[in-house]
Protein backbone atom coordinates (compact mmCIF):
# COMPACT_ATOMS: atom_id res chain seq x y z
CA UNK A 1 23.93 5.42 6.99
CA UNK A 2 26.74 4.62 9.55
CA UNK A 3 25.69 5.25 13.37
CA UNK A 4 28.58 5.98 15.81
CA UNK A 5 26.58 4.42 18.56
CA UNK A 6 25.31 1.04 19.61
CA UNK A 7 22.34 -0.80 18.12
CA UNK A 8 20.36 -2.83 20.86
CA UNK A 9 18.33 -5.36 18.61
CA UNK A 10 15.70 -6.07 20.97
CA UNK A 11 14.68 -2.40 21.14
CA UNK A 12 15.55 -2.29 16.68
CA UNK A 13 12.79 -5.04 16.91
CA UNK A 14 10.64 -2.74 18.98
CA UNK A 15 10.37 -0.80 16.33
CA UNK A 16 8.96 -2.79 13.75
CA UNK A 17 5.14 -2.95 14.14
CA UNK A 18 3.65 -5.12 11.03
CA UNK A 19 5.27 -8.64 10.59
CA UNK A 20 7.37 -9.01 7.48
CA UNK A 21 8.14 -5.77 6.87
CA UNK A 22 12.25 -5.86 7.23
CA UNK A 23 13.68 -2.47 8.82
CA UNK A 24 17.29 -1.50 7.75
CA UNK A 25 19.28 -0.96 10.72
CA UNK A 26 22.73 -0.85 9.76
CA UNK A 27 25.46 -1.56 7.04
CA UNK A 28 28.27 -3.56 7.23
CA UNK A 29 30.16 -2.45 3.40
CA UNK A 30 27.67 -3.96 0.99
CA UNK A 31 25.45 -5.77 3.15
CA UNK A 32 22.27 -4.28 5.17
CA UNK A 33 21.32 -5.16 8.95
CA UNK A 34 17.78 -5.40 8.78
CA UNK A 35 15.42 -6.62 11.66
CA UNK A 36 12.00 -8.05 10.98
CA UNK A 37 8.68 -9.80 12.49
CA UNK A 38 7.68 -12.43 11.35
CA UNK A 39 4.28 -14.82 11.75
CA UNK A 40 2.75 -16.98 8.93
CA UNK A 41 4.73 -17.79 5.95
CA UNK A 42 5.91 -15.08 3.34
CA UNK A 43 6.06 -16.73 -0.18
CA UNK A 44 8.19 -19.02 -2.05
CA UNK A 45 11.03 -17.04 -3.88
CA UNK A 46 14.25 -16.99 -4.79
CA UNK A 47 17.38 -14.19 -4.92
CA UNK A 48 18.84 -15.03 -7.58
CA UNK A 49 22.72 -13.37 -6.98
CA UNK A 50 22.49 -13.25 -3.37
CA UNK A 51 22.92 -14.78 0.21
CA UNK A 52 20.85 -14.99 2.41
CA UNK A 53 20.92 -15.02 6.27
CA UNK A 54 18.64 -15.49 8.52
CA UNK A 55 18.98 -15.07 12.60
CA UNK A 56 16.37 -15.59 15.16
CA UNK A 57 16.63 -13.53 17.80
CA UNK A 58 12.77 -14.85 19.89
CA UNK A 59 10.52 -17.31 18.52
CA UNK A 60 10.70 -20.44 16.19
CA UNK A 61 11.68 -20.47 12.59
CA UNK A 62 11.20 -22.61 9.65
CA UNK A 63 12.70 -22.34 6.11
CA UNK A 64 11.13 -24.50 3.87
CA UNK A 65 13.06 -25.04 1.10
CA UNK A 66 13.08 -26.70 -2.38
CA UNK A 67 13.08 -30.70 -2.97
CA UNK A 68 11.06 -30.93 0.44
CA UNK A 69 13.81 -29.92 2.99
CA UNK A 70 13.00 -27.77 6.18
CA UNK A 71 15.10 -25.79 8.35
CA UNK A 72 13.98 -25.38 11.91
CA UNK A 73 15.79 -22.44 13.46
CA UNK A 74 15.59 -21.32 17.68
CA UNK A 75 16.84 -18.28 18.80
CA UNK A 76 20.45 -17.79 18.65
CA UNK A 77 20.59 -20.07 15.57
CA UNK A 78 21.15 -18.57 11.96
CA UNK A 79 21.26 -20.30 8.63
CA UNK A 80 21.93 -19.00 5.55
CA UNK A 81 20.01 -19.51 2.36
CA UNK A 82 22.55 -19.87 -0.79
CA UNK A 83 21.36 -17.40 -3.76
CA UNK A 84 19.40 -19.42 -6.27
CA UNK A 85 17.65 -21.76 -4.02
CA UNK A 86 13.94 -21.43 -3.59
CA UNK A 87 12.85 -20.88 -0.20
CA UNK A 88 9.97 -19.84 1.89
CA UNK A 89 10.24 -18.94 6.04
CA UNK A 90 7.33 -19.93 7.95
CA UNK A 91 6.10 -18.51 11.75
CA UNK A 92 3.84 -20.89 13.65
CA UNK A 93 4.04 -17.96 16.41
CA UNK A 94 5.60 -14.51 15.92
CA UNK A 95 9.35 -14.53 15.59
CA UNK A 96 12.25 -11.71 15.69
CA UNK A 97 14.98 -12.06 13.23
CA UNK A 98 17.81 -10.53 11.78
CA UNK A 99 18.51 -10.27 8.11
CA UNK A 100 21.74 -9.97 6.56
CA UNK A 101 20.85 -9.47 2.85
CA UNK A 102 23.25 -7.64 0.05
CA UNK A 103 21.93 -4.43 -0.63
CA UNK A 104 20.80 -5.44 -3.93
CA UNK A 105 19.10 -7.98 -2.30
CA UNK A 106 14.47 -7.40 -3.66
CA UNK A 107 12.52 -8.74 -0.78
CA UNK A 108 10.96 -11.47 -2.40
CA UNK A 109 13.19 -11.85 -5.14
CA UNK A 110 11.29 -11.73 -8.65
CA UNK A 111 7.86 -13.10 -7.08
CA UNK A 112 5.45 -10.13 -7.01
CA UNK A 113 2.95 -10.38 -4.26
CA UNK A 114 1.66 -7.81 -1.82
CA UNK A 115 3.97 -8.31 1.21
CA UNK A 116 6.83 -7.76 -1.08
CA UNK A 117 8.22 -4.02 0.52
CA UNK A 118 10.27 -2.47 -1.53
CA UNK A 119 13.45 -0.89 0.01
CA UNK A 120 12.65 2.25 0.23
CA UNK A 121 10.32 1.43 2.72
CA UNK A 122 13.01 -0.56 4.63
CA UNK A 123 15.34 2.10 5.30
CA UNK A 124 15.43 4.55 8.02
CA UNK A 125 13.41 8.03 7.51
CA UNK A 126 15.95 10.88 8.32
């Protein structure tokens, strides 16, 4: 999966036409570059080995997560969500991100629901 040319995330984020439905975009050793719309909230889950991060490129992010704390994120702003802890990200409005997940990393960890998309469907057809 390793391009020899530049990625432009705006036009990655193009790409993407139903909201969250991450895209695989690149691979940094064991970690995927994915890209992703988002509006609404997903589902509360957890990843159980793995990190997390999240980076808004447009729009307005929260990350609810457990014990009643919120993250608000803008764009240019990233957090990342420490394996184990429940979470759930939230669009008032439609939002861009970037994901930097292991590749291990199930979309919505063990919760089954049906906007989890399983990575086949997240990489790039050849």
């Amino acid at each position: 999966m390793q391009n020899l040319e530049p990625t432009a995330i705006a036009d990655a984020l193009e790409q993407v036409t139903t909201h969250w439905t991450p895209r695989v975009i690149g691979q940094v050793n064991d970690q995927y570059i994915k890209v992703a719309k988002l509006l609404g909230e997903l589902v509360w889950h957890a990843h159980d080995d793995e990190d997390e991060m999240f980076l808004v490129i447009y729009g307005h992010l929260r990350i609810q997560l457990e014990g009643d704390r919120e993250i608000a994120l803008d764009p240019g702003q990233f957090f990342v969500v420490p394996k184990g802890v429940q979470h759930n990200p939230v669009a008032d409005a439609e939002v861009g991100i970037v994901l930097i997940e292991t590749v291990t990393t199930a979309h919505t960890g063990t919760v089954q629901t049906d906007r989890r998309v399983p990575l086949e469907r997240q990489l790039p057809k050849d």
